[in-house]
PDB file of N, CA and C in Angstrom:
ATOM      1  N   UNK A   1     119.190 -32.750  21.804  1.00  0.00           N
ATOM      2  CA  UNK A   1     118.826 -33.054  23.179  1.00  0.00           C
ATOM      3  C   UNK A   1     120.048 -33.611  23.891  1.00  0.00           C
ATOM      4  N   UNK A   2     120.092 -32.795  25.204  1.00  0.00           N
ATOM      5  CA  UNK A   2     121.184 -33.758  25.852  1.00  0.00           C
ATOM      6  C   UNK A   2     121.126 -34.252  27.445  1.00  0.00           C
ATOM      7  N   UNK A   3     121.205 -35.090  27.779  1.00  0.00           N
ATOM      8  CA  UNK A   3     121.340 -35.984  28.874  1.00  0.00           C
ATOM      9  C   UNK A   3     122.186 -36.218  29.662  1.00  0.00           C
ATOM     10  N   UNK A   4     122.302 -35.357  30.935  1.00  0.00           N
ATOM     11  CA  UNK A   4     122.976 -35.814  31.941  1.00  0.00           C
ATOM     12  C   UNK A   4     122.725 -36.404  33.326  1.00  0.00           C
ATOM     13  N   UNK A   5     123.616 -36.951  34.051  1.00  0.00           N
ATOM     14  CA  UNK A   5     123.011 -37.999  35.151  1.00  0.00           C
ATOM     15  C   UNK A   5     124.162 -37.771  36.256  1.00  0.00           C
ATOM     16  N   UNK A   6     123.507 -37.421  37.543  1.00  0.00           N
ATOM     17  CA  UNK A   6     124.693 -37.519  39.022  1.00  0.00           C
ATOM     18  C   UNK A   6     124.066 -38.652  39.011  1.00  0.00           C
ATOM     19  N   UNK A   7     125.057 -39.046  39.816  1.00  0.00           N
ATOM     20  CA  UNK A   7     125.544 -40.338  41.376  1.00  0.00           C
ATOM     21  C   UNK A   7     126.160 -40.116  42.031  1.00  0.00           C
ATOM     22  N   UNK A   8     125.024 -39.364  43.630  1.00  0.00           N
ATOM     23  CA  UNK A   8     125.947 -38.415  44.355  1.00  0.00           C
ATOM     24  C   UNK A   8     125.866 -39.761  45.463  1.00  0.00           C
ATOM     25  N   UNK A   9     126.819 -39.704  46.474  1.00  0.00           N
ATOM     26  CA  UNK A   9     126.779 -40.357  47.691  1.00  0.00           C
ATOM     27  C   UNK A   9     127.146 -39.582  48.949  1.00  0.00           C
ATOM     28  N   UNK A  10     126.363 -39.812  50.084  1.00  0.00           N
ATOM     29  CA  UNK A  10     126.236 -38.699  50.822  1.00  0.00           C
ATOM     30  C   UNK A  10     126.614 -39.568  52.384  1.00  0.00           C
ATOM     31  N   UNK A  11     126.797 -38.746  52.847  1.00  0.00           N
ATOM     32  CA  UNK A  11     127.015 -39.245  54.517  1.00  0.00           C
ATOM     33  C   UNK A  11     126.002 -38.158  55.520  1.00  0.00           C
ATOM     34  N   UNK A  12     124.990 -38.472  56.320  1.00  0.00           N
ATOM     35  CA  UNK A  12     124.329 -38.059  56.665  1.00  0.00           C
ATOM     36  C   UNK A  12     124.804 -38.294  58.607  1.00  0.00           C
ATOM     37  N   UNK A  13     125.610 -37.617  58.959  1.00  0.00           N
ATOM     38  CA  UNK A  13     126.001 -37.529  59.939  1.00  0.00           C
ATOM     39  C   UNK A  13     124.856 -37.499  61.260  1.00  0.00           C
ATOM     40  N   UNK A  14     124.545 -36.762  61.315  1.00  0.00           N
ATOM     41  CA  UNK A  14     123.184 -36.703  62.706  1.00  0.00           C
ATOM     42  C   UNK A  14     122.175 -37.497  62.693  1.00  0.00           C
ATOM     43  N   UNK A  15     122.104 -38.584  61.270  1.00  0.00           N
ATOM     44  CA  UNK A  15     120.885 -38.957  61.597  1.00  0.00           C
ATOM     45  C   UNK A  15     120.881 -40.676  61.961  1.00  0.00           C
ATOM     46  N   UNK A  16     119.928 -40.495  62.996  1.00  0.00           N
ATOM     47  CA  UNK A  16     120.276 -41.540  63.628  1.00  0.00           C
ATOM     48  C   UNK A  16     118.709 -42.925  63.843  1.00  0.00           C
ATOM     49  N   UNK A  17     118.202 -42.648  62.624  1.00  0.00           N
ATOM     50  CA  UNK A  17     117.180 -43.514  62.313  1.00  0.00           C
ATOM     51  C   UNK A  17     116.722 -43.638  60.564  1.00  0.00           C
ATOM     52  N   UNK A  18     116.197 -44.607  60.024  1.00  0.00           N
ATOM     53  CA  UNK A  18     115.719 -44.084  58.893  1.00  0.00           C
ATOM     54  C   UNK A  18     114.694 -43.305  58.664  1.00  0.00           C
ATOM     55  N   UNK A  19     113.940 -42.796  59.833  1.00  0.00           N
ATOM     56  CA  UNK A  19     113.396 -41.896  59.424  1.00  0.00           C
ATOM     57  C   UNK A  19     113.508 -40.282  59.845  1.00  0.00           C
ATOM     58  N   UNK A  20     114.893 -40.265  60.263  1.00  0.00           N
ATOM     59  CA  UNK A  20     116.022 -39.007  60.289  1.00  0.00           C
ATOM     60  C   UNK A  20     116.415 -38.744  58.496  1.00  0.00           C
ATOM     61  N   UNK A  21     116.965 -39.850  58.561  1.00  0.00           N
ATOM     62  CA  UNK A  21     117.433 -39.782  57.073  1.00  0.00           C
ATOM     63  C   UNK A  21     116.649 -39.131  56.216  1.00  0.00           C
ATOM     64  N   UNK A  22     115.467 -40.149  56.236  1.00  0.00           N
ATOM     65  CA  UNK A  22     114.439 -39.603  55.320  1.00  0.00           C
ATOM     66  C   UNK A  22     113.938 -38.221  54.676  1.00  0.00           C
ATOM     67  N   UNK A  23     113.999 -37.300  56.277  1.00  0.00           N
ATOM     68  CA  UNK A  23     113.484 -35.846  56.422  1.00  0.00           C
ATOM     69  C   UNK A  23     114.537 -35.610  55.636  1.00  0.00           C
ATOM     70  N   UNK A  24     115.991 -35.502  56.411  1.00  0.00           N
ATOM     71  CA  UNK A  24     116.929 -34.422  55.407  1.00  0.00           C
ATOM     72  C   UNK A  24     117.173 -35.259  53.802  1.00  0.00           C
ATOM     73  N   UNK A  25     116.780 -36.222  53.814  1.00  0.00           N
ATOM     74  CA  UNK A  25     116.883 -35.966  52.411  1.00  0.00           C
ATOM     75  C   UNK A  25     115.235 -35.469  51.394  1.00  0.00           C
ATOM     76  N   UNK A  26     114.570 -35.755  52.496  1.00  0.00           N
ATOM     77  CA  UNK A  26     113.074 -35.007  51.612  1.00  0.00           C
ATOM     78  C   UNK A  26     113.695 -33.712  51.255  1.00  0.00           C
ATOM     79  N   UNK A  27     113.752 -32.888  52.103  1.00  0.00           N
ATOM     80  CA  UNK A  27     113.802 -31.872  52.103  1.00  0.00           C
ATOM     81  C   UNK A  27     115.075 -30.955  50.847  1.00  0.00           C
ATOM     82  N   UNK A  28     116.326 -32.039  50.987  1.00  0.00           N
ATOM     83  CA  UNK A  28     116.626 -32.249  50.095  1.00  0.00           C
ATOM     84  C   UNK A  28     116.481 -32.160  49.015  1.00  0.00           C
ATOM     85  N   UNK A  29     116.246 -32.872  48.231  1.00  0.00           N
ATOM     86  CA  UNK A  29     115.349 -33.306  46.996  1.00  0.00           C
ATOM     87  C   UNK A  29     114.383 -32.211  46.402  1.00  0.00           C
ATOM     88  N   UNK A  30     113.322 -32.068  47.075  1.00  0.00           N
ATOM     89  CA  UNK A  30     112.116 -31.438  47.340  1.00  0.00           C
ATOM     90  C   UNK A  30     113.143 -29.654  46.431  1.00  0.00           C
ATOM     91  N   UNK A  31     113.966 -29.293  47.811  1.00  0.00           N
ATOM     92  CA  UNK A  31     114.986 -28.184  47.446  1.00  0.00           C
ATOM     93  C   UNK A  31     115.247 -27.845  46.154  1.00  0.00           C
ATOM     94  N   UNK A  32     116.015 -29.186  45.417  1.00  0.00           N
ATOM     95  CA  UNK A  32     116.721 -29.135  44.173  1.00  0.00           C
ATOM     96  C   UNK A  32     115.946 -29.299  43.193  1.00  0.00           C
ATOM     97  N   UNK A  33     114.876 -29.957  43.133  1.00  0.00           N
ATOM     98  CA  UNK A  33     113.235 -30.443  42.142  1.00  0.00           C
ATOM     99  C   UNK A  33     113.188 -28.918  41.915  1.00  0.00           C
ATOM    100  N   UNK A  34     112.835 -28.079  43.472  1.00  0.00           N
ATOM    101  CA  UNK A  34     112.072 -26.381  42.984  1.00  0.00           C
ATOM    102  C   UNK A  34     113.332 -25.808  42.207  1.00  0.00           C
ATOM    103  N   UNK A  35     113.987 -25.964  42.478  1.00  0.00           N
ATOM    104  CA  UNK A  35     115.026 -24.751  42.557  1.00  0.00           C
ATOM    105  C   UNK A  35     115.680 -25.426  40.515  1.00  0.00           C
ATOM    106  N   UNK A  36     115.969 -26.483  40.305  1.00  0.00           N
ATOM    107  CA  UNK A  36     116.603 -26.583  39.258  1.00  0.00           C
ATOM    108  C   UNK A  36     115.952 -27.933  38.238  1.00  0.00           C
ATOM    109  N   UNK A  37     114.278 -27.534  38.308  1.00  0.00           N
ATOM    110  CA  UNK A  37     113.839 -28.989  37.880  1.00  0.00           C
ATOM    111  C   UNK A  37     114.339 -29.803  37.224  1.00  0.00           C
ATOM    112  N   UNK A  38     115.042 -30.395  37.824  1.00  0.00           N
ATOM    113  CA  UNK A  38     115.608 -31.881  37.943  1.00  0.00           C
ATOM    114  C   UNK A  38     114.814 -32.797  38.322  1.00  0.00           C
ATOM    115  N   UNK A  39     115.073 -34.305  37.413  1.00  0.00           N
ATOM    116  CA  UNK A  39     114.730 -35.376  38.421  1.00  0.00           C
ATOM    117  C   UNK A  39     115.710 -36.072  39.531  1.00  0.00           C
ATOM    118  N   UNK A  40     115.200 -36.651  40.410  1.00  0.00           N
ATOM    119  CA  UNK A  40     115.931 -37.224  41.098  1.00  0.00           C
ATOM    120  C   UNK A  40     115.171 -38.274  42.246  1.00  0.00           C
ATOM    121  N   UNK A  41     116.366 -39.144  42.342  1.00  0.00           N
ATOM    122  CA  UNK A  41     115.151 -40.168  43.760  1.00  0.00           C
ATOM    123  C   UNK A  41     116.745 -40.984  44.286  1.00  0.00           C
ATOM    124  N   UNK A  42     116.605 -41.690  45.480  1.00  0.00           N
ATOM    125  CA  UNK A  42     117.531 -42.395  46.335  1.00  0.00           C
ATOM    126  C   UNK A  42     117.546 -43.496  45.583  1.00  0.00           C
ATOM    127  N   UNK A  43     118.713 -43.852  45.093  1.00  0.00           N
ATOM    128  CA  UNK A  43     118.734 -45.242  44.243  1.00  0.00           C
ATOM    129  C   UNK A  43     119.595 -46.195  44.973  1.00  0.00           C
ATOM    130  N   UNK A  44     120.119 -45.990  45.990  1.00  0.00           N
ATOM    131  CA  UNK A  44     120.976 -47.142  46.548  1.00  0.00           C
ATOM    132  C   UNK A  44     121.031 -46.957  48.283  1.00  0.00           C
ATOM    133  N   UNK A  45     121.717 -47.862  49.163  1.00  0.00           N
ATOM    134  CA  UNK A  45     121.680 -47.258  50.382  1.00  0.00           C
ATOM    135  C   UNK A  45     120.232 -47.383  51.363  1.00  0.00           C
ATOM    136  N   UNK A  46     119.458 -47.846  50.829  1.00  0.00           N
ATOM    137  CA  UNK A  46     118.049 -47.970  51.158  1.00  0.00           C
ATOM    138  C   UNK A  46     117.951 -48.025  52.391  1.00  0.00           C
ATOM    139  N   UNK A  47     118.986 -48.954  53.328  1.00  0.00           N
ATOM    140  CA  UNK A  47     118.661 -49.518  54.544  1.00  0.00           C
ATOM    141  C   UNK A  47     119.652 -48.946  55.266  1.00  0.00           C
ATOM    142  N   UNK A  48     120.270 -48.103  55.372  1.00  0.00           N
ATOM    143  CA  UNK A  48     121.705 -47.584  55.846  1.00  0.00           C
ATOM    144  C   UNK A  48     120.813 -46.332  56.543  1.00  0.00           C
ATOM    145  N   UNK A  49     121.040 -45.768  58.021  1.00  0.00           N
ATOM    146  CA  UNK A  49     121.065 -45.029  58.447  1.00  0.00           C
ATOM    147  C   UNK A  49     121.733 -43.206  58.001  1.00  0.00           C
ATOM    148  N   UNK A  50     122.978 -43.780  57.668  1.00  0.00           N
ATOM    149  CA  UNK A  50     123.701 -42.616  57.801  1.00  0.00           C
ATOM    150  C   UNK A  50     124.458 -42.252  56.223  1.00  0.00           C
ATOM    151  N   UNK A  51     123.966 -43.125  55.468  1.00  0.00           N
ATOM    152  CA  UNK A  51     124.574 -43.079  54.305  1.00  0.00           C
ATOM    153  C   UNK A  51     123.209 -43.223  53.194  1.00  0.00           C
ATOM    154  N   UNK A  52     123.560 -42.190  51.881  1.00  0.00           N
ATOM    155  CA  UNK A  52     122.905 -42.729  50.546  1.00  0.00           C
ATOM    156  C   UNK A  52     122.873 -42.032  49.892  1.00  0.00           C
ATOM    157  N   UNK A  53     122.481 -43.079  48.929  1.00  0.00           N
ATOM    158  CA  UNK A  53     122.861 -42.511  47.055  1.00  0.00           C
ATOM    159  C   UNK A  53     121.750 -42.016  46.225  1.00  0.00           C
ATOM    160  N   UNK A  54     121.694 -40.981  46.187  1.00  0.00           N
ATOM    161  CA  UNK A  54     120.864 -40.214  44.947  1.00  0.00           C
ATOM    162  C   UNK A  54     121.132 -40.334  43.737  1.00  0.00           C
ATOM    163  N   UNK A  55     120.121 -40.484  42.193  1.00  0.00           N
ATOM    164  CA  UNK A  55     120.499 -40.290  41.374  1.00  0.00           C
ATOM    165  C   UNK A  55     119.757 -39.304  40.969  1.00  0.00           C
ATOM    166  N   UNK A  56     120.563 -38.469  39.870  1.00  0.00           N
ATOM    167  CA  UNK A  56     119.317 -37.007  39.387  1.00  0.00           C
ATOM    168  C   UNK A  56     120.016 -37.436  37.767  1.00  0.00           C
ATOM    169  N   UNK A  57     118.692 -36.728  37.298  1.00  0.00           N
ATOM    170  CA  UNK A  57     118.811 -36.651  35.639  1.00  0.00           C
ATOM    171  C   UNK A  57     118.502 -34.898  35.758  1.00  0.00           C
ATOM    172  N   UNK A  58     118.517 -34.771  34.324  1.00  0.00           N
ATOM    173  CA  UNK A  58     118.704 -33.311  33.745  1.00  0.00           C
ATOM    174  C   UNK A  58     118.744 -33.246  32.300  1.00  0.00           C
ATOM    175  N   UNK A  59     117.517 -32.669  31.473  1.00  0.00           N
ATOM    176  CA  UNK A  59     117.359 -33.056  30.061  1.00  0.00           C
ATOM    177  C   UNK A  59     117.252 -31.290  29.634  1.00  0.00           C
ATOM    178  N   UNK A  60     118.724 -31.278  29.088  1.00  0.00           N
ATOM    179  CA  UNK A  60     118.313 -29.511  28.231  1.00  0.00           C
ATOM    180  C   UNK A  60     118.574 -29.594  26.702  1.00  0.00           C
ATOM    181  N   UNK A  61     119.048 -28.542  26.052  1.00  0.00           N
ATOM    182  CA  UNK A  61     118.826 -28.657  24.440  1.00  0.00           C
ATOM    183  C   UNK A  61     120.578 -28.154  24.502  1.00  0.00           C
ATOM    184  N   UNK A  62     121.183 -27.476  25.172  1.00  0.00           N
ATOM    185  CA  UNK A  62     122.775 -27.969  25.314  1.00  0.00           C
ATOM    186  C   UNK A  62     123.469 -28.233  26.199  1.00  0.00           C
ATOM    187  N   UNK A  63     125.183 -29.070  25.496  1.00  0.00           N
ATOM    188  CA  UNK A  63     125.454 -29.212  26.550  1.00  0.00           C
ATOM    189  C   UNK A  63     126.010 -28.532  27.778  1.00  0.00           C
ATOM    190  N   UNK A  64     126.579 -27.341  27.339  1.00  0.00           N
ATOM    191  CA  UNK A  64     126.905 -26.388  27.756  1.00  0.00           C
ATOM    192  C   UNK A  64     125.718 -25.782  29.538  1.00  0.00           C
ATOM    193  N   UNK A  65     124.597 -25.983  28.622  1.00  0.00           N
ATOM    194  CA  UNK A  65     123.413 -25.610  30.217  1.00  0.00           C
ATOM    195  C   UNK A  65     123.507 -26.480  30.905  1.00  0.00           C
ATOM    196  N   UNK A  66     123.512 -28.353  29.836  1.00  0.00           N
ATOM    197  CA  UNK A  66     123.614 -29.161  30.892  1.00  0.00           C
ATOM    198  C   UNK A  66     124.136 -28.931  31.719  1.00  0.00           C
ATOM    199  N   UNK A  67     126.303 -28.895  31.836  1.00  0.00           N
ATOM    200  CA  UNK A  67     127.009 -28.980  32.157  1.00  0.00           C
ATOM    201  C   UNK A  67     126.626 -28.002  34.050  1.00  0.00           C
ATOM    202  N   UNK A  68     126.198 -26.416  33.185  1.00  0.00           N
ATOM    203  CA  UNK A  68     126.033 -25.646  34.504  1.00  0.00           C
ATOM    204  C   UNK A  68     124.996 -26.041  35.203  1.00  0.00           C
ATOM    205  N   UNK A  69     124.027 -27.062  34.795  1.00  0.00           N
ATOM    206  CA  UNK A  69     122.773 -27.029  35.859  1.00  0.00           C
ATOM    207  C   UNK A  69     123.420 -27.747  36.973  1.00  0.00           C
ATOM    208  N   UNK A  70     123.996 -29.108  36.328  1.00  0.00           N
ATOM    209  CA  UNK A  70     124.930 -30.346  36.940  1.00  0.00           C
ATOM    210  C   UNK A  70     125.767 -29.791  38.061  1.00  0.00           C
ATOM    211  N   UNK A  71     126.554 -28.844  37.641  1.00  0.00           N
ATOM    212  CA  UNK A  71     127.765 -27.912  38.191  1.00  0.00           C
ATOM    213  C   UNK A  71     126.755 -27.628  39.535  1.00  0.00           C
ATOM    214  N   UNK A  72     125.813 -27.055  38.888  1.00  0.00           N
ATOM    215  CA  UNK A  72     125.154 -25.919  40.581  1.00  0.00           C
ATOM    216  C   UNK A  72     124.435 -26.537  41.265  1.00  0.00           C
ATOM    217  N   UNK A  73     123.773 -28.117  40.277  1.00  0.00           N
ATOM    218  CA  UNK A  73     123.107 -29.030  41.641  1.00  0.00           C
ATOM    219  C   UNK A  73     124.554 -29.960  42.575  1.00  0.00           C
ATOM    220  N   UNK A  74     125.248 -29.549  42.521  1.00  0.00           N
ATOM    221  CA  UNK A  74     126.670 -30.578  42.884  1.00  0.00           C
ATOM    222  C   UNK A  74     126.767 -29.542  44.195  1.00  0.00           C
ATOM    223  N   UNK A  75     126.986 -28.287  43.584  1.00  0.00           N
ATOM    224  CA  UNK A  75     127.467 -26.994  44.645  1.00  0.00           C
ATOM    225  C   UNK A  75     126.332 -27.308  45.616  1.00  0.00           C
ATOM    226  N   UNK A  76     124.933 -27.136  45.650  1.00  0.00           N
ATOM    227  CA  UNK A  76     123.658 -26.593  46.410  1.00  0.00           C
ATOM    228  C   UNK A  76     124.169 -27.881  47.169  1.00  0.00           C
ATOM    229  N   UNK A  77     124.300 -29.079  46.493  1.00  0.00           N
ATOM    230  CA  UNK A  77     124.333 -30.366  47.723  1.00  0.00           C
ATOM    231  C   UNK A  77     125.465 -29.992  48.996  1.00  0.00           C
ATOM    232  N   UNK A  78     126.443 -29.831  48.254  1.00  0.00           N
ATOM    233  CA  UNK A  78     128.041 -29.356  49.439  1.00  0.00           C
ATOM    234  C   UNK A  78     127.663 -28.330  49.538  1.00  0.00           C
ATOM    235  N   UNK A  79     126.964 -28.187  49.667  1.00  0.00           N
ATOM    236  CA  UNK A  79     126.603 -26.511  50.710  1.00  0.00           C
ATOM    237  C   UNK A  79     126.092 -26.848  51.404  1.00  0.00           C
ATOM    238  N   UNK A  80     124.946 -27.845  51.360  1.00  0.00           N
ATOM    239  CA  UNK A  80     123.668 -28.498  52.983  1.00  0.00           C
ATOM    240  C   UNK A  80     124.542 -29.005  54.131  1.00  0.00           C
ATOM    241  N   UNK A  81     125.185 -27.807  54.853  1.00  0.00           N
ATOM    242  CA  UNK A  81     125.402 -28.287  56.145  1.00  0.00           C
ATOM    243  C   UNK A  81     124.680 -29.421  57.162  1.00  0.00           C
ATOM    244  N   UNK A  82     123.801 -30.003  56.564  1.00  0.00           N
ATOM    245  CA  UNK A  82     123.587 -31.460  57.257  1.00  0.00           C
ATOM    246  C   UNK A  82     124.052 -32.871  56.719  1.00  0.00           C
ATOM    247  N   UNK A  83     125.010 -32.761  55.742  1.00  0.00           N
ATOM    248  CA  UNK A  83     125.353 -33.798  54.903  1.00  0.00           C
ATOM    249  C   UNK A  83     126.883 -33.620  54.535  1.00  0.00           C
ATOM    250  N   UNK A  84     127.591 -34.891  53.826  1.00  0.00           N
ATOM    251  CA  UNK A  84     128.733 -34.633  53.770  1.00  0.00           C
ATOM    252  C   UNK A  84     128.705 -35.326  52.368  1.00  0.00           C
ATOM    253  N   UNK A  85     129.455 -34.811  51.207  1.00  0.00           N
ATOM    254  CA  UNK A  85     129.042 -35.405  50.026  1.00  0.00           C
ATOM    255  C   UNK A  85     130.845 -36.030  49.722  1.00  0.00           C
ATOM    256  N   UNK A  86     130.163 -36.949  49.632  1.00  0.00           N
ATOM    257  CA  UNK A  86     131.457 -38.545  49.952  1.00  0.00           C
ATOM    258  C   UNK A  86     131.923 -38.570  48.189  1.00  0.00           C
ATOM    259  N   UNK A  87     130.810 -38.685  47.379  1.00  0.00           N
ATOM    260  CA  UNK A  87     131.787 -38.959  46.019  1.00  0.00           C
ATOM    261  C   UNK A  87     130.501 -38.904  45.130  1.00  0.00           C
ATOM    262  N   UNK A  88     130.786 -38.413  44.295  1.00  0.00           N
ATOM    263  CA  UNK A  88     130.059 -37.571  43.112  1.00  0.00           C
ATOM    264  C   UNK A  88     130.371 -38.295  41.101  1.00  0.00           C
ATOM    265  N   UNK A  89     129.756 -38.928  40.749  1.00  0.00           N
ATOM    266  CA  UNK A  89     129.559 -39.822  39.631  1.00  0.00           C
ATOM    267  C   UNK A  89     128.969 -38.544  38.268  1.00  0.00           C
ATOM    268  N   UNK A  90     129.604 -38.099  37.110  1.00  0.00           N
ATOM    269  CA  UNK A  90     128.827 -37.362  36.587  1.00  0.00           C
ATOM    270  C   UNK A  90     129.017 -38.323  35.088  1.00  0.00           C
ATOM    271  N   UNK A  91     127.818 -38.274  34.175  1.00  0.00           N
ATOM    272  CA  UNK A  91     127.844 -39.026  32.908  1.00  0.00           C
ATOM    273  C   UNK A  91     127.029 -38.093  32.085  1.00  0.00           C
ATOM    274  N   UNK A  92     127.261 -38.287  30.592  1.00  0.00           N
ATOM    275  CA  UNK A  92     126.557 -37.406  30.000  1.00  0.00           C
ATOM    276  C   UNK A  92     126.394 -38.193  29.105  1.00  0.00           C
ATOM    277  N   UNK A  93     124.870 -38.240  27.892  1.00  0.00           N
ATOM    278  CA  UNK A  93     124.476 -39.279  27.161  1.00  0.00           C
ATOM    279  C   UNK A  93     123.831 -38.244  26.226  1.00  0.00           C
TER     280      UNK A  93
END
Protein backbone atom coordinates (compact mmCIF):
# COMPACT_ATOMS: atom_id res chain seq x y z
CA UNK A 1 0.00 0.00 0.00
CA UNK A 2 1.13 3.38 -0.70
CA UNK A 3 0.34 6.85 0.49
CA UNK A 4 0.54 10.02 -0.93
CA UNK A 5 -0.45 13.60 0.20
CA UNK A 6 -0.58 17.38 -1.74
CA UNK A 7 -0.39 20.72 0.00
CA UNK A 8 -1.50 22.77 -2.70
CA UNK A 9 -1.85 26.64 -2.03
CA UNK A 10 -3.85 28.60 -4.28
CA UNK A 11 -4.58 32.27 -4.99
CA UNK A 12 -8.04 32.81 -5.97
CA UNK A 13 -7.94 36.04 -7.80
CA UNK A 14 -11.73 37.20 -8.58
CA UNK A 15 -13.05 36.24 -5.59
CA UNK A 16 -14.08 38.72 -3.59
CA UNK A 17 -16.07 37.22 -0.59
CA UNK A 18 -15.91 33.94 1.25
CA UNK A 19 -18.52 32.84 -0.30
CA UNK A 20 -16.89 33.46 -3.90
CA UNK A 21 -14.20 31.42 -2.68
CA UNK A 22 -16.21 28.81 -1.58
CA UNK A 23 -18.03 28.11 -5.11
CA UNK A 24 -14.70 27.90 -7.05
CA UNK A 25 -13.31 25.82 -4.79
CA UNK A 26 -16.55 23.49 -4.46
CA UNK A 27 -16.52 23.05 -7.69
CA UNK A 28 -13.10 22.40 -7.53
CA UNK A 29 -12.84 19.64 -5.37
CA UNK A 30 -16.15 18.18 -6.34
CA UNK A 31 -14.04 18.09 -10.14
CA UNK A 32 -11.01 16.17 -8.82
CA UNK A 33 -13.15 13.68 -6.13
CA UNK A 34 -15.09 12.58 -9.82
CA UNK A 35 -12.47 12.63 -11.99
CA UNK A 36 -9.45 10.95 -9.80
CA UNK A 37 -11.06 9.66 -6.47
CA UNK A 38 -9.10 11.34 -4.28
CA UNK A 39 -9.61 12.70 -0.94
CA UNK A 40 -9.37 16.09 -0.28
CA UNK A 41 -10.77 19.19 1.92
CA UNK A 42 -9.37 23.03 2.65
CA UNK A 43 -7.04 22.63 5.54
CA UNK A 44 -5.71 26.07 6.08
CA UNK A 45 -6.62 29.69 4.95
CA UNK A 46 -10.12 29.38 6.36
CA UNK A 47 -10.74 33.08 6.70
CA UNK A 48 -8.79 34.57 3.76
CA UNK A 49 -10.77 35.71 0.85
CA UNK A 50 -8.46 35.20 -1.90
CA UNK A 51 -6.18 32.61 -0.75
CA UNK A 52 -6.19 28.65 0.40
CA UNK A 53 -4.84 25.51 1.16
CA UNK A 54 -6.09 22.18 0.14
CA UNK A 55 -4.95 18.98 1.28
CA UNK A 56 -5.65 15.68 -0.90
CA UNK A 57 -4.62 12.12 -0.07
CA UNK A 58 -4.39 9.25 -2.62
CA UNK A 59 -4.14 5.49 -1.49
CA UNK A 60 -3.01 2.97 -4.53
CA UNK A 61 -1.11 -0.46 -4.41
CA UNK A 62 2.00 1.41 -6.33
CA UNK A 63 4.09 3.84 -6.22
CA UNK A 64 4.52 4.38 -9.54
CA UNK A 65 0.26 5.06 -10.02
CA UNK A 66 0.64 6.97 -6.97
CA UNK A 67 3.17 9.17 -8.37
CA UNK A 68 0.87 9.70 -11.84
CA UNK A 69 -2.43 10.25 -10.08
CA UNK A 70 -0.48 13.11 -7.87
CA UNK A 71 1.24 14.30 -11.21
CA UNK A 72 -2.37 14.78 -13.02
CA UNK A 73 -4.23 16.11 -9.90
CA UNK A 74 -1.31 18.96 -9.74
CA UNK A 75 -1.79 19.49 -13.75
CA UNK A 76 -6.01 19.59 -13.60
CA UNK A 77 -5.43 22.30 -10.65
CA UNK A 78 -2.92 24.70 -13.02
CA UNK A 79 -5.12 24.31 -15.63
CA UNK A 80 -8.43 25.99 -13.64
CA UNK A 81 -8.18 29.26 -15.15
CA UNK A 82 -9.85 30.73 -12.04
CA UNK A 83 -6.97 30.11 -9.70
CA UNK A 84 -3.35 30.58 -9.51
CA UNK A 85 -1.43 27.69 -7.85
CA UNK A 86 1.20 29.57 -5.56
CA UNK A 87 3.16 26.40 -4.19
CA UNK A 88 2.60 22.79 -4.22
CA UNK A 89 3.88 20.38 -1.05
CA UNK A 90 4.13 16.61 -2.31
CA UNK A 91 4.97 13.66 0.50
CA UNK A 92 4.78 10.12 0.13
CA UNK A 93 4.31 7.60 3.19
Amino acid sequence: MHLGSLRVVLHIPQSRSLKAKRQVLNQIKDKLRNKFNISLAEVDDNDLWQRATIGIAAVTNSHQHLDQILTQVENAIASNPNIVLVDVEREYY
